[in-house]
N, C-alpha and C. Protein backbone atom coordinates (compact mmCIF):
# COMPACT_ATOMS: atom_id res chain seq x y z
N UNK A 1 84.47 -264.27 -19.20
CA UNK A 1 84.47 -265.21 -20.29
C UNK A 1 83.03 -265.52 -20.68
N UNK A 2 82.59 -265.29 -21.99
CA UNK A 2 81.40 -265.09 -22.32
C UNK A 2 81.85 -265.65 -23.99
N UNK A 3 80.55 -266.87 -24.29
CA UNK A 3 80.06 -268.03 -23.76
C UNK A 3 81.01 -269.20 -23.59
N UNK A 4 80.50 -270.05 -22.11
CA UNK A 4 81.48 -271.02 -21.82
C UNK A 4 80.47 -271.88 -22.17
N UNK A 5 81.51 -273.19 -23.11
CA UNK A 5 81.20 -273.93 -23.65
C UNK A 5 82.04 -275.20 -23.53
N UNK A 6 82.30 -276.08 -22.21
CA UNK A 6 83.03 -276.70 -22.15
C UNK A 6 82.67 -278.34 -21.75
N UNK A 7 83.15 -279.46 -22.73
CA UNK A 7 82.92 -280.45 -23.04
C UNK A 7 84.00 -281.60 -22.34
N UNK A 8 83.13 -282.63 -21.86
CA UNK A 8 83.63 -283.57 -21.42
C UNK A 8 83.36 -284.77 -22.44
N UNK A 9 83.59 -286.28 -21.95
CA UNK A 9 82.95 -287.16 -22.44
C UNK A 9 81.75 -287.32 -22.58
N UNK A 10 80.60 -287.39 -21.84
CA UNK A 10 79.70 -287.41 -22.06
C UNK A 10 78.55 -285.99 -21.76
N UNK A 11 78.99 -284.91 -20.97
CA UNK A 11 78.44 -283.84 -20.59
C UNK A 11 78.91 -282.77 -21.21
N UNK A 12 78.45 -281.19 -21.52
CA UNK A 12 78.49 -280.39 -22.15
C UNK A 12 78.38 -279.02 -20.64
N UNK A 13 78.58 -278.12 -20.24
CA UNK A 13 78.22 -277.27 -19.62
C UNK A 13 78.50 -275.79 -20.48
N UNK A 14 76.98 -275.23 -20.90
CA UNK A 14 77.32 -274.52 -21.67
C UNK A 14 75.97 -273.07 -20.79
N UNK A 15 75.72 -271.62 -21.49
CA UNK A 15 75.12 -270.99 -21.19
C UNK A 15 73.76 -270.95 -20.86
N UNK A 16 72.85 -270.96 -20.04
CA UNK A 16 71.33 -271.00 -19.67
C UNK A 16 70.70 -270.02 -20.58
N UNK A 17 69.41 -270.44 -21.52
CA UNK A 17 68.89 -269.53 -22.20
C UNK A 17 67.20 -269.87 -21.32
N UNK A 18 66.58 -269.11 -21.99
CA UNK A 18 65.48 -268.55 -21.46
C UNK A 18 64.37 -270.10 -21.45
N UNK A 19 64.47 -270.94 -21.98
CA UNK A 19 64.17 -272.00 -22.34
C UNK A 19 64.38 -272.98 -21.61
N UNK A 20 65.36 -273.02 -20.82
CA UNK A 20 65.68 -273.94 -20.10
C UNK A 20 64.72 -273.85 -18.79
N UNK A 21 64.05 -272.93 -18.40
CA UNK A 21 63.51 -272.70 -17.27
C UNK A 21 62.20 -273.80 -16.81
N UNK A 22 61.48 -274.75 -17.88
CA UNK A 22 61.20 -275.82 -17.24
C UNK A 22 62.43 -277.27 -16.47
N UNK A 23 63.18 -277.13 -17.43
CA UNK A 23 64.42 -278.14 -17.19
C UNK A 23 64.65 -277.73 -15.68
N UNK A 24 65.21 -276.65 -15.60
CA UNK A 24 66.03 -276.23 -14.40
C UNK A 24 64.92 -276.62 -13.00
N UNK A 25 63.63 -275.80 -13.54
CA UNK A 25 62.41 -276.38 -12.30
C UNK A 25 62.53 -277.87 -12.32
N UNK A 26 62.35 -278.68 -12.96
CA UNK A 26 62.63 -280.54 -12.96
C UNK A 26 63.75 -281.03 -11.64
N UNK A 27 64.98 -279.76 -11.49
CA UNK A 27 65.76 -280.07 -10.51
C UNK A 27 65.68 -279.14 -9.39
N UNK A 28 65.40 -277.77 -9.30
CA UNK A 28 65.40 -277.06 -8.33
C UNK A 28 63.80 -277.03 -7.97
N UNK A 29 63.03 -277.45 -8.07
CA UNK A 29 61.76 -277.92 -7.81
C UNK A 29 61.14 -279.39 -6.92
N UNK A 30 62.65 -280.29 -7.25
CA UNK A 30 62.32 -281.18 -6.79
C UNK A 30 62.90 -281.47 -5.51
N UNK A 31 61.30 -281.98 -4.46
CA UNK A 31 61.80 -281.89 -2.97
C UNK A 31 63.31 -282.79 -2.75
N UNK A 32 63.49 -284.36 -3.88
CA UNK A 32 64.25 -284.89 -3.73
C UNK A 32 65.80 -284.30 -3.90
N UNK A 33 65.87 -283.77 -4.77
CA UNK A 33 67.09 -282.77 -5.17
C UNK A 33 67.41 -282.09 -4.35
N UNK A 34 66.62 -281.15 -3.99
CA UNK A 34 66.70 -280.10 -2.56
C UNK A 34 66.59 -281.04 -1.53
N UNK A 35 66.95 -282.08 -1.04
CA UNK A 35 66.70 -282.30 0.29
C UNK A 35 68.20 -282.21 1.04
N UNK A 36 69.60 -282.04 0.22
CA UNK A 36 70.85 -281.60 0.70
C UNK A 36 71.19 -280.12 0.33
N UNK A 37 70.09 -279.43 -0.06
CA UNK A 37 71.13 -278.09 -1.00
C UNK A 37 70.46 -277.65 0.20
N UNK A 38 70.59 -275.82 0.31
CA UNK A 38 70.75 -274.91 1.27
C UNK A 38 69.39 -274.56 1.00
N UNK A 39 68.36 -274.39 0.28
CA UNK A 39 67.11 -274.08 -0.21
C UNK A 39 66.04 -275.14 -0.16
N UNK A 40 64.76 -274.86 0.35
CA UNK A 40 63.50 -276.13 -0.46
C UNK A 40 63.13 -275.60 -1.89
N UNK A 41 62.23 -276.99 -2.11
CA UNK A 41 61.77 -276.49 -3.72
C UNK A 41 61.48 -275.19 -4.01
N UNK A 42 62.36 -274.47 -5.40
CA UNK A 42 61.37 -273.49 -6.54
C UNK A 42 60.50 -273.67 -6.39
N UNK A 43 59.76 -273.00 -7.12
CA UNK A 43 58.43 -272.56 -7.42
C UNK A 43 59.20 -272.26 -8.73
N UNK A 44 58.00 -272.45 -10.38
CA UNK A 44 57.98 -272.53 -11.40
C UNK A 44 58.85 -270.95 -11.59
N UNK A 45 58.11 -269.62 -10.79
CA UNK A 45 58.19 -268.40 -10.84
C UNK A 45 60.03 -267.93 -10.76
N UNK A 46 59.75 -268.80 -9.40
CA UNK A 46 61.52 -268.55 -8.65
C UNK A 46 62.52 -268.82 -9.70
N UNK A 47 62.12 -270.44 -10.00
CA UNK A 47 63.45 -270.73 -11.02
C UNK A 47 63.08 -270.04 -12.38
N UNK A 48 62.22 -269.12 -12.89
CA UNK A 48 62.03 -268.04 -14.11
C UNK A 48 63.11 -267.16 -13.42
N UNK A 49 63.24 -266.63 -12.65
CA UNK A 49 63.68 -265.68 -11.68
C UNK A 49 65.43 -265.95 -11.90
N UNK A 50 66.05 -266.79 -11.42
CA UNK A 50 67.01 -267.79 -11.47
C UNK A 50 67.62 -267.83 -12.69
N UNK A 51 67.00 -268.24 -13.90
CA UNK A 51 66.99 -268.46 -14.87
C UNK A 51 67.82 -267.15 -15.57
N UNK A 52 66.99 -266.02 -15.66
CA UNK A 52 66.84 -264.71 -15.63
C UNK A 52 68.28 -263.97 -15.19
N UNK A 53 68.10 -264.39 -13.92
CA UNK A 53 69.14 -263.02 -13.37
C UNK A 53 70.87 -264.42 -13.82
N UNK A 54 70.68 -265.35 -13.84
CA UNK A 54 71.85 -266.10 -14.75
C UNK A 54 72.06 -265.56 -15.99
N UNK A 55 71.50 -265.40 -17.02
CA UNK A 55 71.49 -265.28 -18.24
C UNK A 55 71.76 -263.66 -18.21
N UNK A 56 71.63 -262.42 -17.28
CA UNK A 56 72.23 -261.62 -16.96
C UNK A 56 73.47 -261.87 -16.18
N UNK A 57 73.62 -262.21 -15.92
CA UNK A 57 75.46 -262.14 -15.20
C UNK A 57 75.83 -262.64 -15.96
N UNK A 58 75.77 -263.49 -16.88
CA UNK A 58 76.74 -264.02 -17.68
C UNK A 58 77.74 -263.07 -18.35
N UNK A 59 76.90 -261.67 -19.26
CA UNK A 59 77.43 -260.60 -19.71
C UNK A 59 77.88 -259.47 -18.96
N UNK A 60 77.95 -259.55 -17.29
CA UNK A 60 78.21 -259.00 -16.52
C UNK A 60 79.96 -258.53 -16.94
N UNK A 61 80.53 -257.37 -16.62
CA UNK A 61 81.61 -257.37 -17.05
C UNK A 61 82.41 -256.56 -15.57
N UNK A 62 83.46 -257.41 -14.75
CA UNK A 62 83.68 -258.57 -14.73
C UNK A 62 82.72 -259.59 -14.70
N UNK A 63 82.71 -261.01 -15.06
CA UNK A 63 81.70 -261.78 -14.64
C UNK A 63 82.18 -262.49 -13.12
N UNK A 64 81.57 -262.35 -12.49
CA UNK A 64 82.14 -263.27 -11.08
C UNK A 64 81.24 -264.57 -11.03
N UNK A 65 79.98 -264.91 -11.55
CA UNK A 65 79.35 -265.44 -11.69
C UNK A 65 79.13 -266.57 -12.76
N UNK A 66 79.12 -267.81 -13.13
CA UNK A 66 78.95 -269.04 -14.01
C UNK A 66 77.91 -269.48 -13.63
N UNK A 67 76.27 -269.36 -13.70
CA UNK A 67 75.40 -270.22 -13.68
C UNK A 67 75.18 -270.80 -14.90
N UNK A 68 75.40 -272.45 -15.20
CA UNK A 68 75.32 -272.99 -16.11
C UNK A 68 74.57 -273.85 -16.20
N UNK A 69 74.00 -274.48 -17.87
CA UNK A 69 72.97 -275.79 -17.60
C UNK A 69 74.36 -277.10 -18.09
N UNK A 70 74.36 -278.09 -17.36
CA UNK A 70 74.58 -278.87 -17.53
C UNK A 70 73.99 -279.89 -18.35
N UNK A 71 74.29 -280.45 -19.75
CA UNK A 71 73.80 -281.11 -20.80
C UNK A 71 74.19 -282.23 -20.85
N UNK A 72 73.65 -283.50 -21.58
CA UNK A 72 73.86 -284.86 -22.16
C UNK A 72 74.81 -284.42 -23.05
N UNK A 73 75.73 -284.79 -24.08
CA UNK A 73 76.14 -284.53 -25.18
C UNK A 73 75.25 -285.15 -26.11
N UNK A 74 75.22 -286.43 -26.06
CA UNK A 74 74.46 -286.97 -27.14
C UNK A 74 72.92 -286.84 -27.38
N UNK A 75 72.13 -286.08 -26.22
CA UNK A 75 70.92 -285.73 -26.11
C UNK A 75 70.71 -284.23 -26.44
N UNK A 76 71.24 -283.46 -25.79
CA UNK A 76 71.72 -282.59 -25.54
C UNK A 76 70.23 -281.92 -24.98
N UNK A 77 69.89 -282.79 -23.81
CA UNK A 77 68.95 -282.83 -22.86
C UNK A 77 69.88 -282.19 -21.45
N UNK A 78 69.20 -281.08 -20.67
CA UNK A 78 69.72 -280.52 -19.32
C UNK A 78 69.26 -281.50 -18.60
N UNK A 79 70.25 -281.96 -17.81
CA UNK A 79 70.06 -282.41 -16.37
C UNK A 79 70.79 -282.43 -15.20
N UNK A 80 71.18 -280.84 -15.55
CA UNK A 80 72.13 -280.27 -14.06
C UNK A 80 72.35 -279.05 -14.32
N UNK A 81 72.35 -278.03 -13.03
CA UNK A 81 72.52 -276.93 -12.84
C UNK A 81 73.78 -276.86 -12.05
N UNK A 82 74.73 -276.07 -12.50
CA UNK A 82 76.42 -276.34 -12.18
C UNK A 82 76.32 -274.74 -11.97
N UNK A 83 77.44 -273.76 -11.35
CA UNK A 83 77.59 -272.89 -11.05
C UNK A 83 79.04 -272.79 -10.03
N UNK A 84 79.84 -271.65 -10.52
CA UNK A 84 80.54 -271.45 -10.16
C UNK A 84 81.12 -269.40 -9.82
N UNK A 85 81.17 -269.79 -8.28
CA UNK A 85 81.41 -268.24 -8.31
C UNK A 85 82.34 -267.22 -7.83
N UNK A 86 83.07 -267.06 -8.01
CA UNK A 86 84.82 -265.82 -7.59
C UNK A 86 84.01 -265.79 -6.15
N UNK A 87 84.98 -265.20 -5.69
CA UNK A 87 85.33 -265.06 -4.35
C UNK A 87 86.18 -264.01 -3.93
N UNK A 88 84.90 -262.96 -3.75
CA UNK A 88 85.66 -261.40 -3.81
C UNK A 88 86.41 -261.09 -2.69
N UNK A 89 86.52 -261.80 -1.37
CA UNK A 89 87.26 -262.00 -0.30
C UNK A 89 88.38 -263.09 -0.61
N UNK A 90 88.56 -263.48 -1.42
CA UNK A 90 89.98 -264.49 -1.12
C UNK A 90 90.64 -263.80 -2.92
N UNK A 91 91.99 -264.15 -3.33
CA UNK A 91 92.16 -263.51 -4.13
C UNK A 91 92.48 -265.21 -5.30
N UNK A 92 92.02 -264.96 -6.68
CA UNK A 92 91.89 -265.68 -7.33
C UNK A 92 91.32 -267.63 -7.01
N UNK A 93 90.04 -266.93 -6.46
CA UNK A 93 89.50 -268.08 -5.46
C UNK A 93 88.00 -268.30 -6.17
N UNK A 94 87.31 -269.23 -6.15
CA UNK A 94 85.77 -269.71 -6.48
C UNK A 94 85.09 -270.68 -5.60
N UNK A 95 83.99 -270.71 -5.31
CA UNK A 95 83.04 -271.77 -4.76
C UNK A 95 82.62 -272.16 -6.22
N UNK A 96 82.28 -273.68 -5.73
CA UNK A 96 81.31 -274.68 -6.67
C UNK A 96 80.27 -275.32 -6.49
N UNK A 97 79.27 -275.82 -6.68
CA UNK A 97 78.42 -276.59 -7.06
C UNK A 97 77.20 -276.72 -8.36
N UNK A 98 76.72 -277.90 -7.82
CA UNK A 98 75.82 -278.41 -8.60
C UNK A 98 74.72 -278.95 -8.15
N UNK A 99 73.51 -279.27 -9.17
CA UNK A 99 72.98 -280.22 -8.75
C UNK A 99 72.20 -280.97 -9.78
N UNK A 100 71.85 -282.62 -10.36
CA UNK A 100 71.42 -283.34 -10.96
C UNK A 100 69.91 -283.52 -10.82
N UNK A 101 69.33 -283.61 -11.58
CA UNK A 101 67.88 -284.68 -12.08
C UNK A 101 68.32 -285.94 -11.16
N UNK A 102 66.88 -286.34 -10.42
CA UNK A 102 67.23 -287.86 -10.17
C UNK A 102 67.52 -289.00 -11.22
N UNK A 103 67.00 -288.50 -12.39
CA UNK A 103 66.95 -289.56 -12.61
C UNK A 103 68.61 -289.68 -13.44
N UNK A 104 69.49 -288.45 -13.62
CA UNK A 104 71.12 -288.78 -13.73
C UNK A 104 71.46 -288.84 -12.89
N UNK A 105 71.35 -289.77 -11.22
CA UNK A 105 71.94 -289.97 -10.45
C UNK A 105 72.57 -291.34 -10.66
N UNK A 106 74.06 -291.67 -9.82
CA UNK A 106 74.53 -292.37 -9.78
C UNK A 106 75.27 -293.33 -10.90
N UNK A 107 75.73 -292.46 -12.16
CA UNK A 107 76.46 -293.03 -13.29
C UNK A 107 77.37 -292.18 -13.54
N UNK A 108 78.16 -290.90 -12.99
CA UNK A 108 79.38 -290.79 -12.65
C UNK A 108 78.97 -289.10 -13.22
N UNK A 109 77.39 -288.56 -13.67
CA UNK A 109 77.60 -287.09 -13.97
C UNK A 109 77.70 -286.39 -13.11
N UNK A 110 77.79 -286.13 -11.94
CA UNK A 110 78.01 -285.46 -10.87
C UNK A 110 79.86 -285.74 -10.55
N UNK A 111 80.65 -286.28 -10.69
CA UNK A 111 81.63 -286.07 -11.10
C UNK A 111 82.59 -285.62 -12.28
N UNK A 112 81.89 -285.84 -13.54
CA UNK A 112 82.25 -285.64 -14.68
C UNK A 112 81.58 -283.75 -14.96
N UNK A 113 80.95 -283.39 -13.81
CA UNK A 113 80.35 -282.34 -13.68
C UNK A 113 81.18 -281.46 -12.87
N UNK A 114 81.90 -281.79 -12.06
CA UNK A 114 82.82 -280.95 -11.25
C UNK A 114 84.19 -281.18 -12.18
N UNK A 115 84.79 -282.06 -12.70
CA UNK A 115 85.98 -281.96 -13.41
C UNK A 115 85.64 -281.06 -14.29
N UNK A 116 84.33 -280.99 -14.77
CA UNK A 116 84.43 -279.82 -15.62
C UNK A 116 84.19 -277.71 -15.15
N UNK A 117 83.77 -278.17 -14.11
CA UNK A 117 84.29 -276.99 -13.46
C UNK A 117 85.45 -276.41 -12.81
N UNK A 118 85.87 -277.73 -12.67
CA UNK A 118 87.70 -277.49 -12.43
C UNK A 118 88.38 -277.35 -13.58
N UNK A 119 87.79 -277.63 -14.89
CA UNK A 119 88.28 -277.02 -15.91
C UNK A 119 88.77 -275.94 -15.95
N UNK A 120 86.99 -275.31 -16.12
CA UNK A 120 86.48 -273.86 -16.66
C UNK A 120 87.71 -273.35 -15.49
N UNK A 121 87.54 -273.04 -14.01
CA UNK A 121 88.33 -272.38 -13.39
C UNK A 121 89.92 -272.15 -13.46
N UNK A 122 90.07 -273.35 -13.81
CA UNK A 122 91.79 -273.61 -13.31
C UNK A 122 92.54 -273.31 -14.96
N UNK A 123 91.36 -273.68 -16.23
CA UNK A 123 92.48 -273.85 -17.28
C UNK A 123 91.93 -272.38 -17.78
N UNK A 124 90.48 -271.86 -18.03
CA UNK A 124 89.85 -270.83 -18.80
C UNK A 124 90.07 -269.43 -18.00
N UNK A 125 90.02 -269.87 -16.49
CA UNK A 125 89.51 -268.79 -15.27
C UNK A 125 90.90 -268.18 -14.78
N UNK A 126 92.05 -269.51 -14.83
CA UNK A 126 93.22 -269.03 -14.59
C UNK A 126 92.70 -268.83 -13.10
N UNK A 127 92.22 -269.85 -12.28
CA UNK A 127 91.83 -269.42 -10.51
C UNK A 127 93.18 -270.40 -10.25
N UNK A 128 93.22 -269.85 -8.55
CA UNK A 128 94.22 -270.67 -7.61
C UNK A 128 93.81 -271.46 -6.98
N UNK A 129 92.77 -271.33 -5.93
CA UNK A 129 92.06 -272.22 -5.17
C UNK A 129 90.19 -272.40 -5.53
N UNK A 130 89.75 -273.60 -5.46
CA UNK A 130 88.43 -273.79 -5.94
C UNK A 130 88.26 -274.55 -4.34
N UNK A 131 86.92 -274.13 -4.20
CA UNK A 131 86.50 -274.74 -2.72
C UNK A 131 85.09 -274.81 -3.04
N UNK A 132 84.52 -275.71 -2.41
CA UNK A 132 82.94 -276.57 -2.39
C UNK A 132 82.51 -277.39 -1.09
N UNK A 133 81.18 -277.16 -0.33
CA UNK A 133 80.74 -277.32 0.61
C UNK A 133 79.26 -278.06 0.59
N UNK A 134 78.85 -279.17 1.32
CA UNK A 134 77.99 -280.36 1.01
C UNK A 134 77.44 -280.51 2.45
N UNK A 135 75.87 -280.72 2.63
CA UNK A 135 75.30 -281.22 3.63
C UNK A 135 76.17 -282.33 4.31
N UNK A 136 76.41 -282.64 5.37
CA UNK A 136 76.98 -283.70 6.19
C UNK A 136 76.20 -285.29 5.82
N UNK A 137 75.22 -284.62 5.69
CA UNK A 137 73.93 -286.25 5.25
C UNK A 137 73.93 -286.63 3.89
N UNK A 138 74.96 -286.07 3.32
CA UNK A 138 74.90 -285.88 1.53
C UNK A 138 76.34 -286.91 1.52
N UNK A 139 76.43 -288.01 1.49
CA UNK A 139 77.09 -288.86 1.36
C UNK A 139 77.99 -288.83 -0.18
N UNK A 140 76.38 -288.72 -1.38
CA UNK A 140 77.14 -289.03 -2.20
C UNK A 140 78.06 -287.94 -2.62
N UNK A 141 77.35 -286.78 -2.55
CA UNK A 141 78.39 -285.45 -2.60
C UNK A 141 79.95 -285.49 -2.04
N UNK A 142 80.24 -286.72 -1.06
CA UNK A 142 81.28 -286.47 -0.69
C UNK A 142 81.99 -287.32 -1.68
N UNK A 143 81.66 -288.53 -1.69
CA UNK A 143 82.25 -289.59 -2.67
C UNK A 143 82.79 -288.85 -4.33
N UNK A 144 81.63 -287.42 -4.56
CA UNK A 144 82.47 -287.49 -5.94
C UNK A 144 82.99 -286.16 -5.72
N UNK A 145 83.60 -285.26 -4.97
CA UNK A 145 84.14 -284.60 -4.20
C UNK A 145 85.29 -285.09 -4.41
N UNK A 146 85.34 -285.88 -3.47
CA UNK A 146 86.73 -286.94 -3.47
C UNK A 146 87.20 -287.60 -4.89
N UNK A 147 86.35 -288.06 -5.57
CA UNK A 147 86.95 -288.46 -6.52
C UNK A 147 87.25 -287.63 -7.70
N UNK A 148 86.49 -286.70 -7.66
CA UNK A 148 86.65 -285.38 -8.59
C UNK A 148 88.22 -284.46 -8.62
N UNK A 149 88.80 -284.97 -7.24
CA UNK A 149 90.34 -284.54 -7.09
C UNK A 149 90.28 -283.37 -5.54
N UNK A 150 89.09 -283.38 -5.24
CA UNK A 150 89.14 -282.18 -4.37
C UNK A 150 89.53 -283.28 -2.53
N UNK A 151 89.98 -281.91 -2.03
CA UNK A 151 90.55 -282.81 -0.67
C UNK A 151 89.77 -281.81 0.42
N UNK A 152 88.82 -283.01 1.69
CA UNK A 152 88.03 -282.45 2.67
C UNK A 152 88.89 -281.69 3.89
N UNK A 153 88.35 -280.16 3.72
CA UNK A 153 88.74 -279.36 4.82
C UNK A 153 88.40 -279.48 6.63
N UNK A 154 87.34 -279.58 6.26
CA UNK A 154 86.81 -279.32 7.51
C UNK A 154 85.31 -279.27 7.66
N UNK A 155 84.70 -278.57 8.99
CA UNK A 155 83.39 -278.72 8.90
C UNK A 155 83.19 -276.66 9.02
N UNK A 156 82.27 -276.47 8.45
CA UNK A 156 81.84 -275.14 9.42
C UNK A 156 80.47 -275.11 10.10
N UNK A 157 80.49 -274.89 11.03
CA UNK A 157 79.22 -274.89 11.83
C UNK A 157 78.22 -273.84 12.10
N UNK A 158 76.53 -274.66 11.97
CA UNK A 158 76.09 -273.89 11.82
C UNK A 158 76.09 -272.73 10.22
N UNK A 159 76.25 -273.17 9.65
CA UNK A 159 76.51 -272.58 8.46
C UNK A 159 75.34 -272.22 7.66
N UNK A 160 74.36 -273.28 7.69
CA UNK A 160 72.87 -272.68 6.72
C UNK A 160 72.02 -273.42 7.44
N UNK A 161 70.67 -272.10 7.47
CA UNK A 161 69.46 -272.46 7.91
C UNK A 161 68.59 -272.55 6.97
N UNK A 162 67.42 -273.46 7.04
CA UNK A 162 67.01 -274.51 6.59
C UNK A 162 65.75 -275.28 7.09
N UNK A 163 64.71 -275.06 6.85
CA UNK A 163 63.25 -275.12 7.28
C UNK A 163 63.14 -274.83 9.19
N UNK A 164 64.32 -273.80 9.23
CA UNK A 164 63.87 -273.34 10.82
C UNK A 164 64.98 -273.98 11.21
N UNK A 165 66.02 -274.79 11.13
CA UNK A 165 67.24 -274.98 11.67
C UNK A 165 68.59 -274.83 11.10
N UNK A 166 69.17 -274.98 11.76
CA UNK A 166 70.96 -274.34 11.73
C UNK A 166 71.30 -276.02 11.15
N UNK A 167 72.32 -275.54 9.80
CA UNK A 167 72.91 -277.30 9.43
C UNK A 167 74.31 -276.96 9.37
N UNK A 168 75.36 -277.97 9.90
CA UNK A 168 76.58 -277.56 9.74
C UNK A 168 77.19 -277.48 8.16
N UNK A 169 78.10 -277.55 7.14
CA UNK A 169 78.67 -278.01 6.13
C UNK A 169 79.66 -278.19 5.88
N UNK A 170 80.04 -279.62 5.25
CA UNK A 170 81.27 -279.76 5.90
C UNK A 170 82.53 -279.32 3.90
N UNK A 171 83.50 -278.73 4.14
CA UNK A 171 84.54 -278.42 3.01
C UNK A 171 85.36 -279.15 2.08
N UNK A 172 85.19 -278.41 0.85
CA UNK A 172 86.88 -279.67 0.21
C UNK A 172 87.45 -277.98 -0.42
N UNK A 173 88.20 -278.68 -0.75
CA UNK A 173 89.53 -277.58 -1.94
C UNK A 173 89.97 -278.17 -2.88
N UNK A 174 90.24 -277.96 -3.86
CA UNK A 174 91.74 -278.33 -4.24
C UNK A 174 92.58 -276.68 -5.31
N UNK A 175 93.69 -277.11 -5.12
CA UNK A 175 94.32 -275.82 -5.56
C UNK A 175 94.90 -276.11 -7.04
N UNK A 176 95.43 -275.20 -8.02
CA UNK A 176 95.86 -275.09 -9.20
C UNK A 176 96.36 -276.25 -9.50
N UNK A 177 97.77 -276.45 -8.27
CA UNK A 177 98.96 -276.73 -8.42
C UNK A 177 98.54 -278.39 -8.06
N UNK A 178 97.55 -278.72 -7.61
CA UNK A 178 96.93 -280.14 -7.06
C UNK A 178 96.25 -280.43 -8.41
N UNK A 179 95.96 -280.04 -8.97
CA UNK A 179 94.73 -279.84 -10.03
C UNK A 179 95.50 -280.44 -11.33
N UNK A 180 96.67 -279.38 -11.32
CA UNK A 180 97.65 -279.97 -12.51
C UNK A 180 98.51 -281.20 -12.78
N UNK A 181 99.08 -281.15 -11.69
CA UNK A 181 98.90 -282.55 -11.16
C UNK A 181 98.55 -283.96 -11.04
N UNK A 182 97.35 -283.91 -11.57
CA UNK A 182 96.05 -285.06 -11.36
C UNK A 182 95.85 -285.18 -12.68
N UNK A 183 95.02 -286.69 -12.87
CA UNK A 183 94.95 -286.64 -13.75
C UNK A 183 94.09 -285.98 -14.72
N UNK A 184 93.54 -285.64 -14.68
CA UNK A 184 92.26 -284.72 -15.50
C UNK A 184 92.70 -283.46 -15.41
N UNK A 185 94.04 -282.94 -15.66
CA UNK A 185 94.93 -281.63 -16.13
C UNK A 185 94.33 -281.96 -17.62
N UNK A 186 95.54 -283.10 -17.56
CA UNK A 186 95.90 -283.12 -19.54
C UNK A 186 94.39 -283.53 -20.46
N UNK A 187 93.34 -283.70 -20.00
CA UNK A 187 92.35 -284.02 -20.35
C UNK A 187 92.06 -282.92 -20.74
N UNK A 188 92.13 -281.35 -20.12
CA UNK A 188 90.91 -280.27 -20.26
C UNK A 188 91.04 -279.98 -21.64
């Protein structure tokens, strides 16, 4: 599916163009941002890099890949990198995440950011199961996890290393049939 363009109330998640590559450094650059994801800061170069090989997979045919910028609507300023990706071992399956600008923390876009990837998957993607995995110390990740509709699996251990150590991460899911269900079906 080539270009996804899908709108919430206040957020937009639409295709990464070549332009965005200071935006995207603002979040994958920053030590604060990265201090729960699996990576330390970009470098200006890396997220060119990033940027790049996104804006190639997009036209990838199949695409297994959604790296997207996450937008304001009314600004239509980036301040999140969302991504979603098949799961060539499970059958009609995806991982998710994201991640925000500090300074859109804590006014509900990091949830209004995953409903919209449970969109794209479940209503555009036609997937079965969507699954997403969060540092243990990442509190708020769990809170909109949970409230986003997804339900916590488990932990896996040892899962990503990370300035020289092993971090566990702990799981959510939710499936089609949970998805439809809830309320933010009839919304998409």
């Amino acid at each position: 599916m080539y270009p996804v363009n899908r709108v919430s109330q206040r957020l937009a998640l639409r295709e990464l163009v070549h332009d965005d590559v200071d935006s995207v450094l603002a979040i994958y650059g920053s030590a604060e941002v990265t201090e729960h994801l699996s990576f330390t800061p970009r470098s200006r170069d890396e997220v060119g890099g990033i940027v790049t090989r996104s804006i190639a997979s997009a036209t990838a045919t199949p695409r297994d890949e959604y790296a997207l910028a996450v937008v304001q609507r009314d600004t239509n300023r980036l301040i999140g990198f969302a991504r979603l990706a098949t799961d060539p071992h499970q059958q009609r399956a995806a991982t998710i995440g994201f991640a925000l600008r500090t300074d859109a923390w804590g006014v509900g876009y990091g949830t209004e950011t995953v409903r919209l990837l449970l969109a794209l998957a479940f209503v555009d993607l036609g997937l079965h199961r969507i699954w997403a995995a969060r540092s243990p110390l990442n509190i708020a990740s769990d809170k909109t996890l949970i409230t986003a509709g997804l339900t916590e699996e488990g932990r896996i251990r040892g899962h990503v290393q990370k300035n020289g150590a092993w971090r566990d991460s702990i799981t959510y899911s939710i499936l089609s049939e949970e998805w439809e269900a809830g309320p933010f079906a009839r919304d998409a």
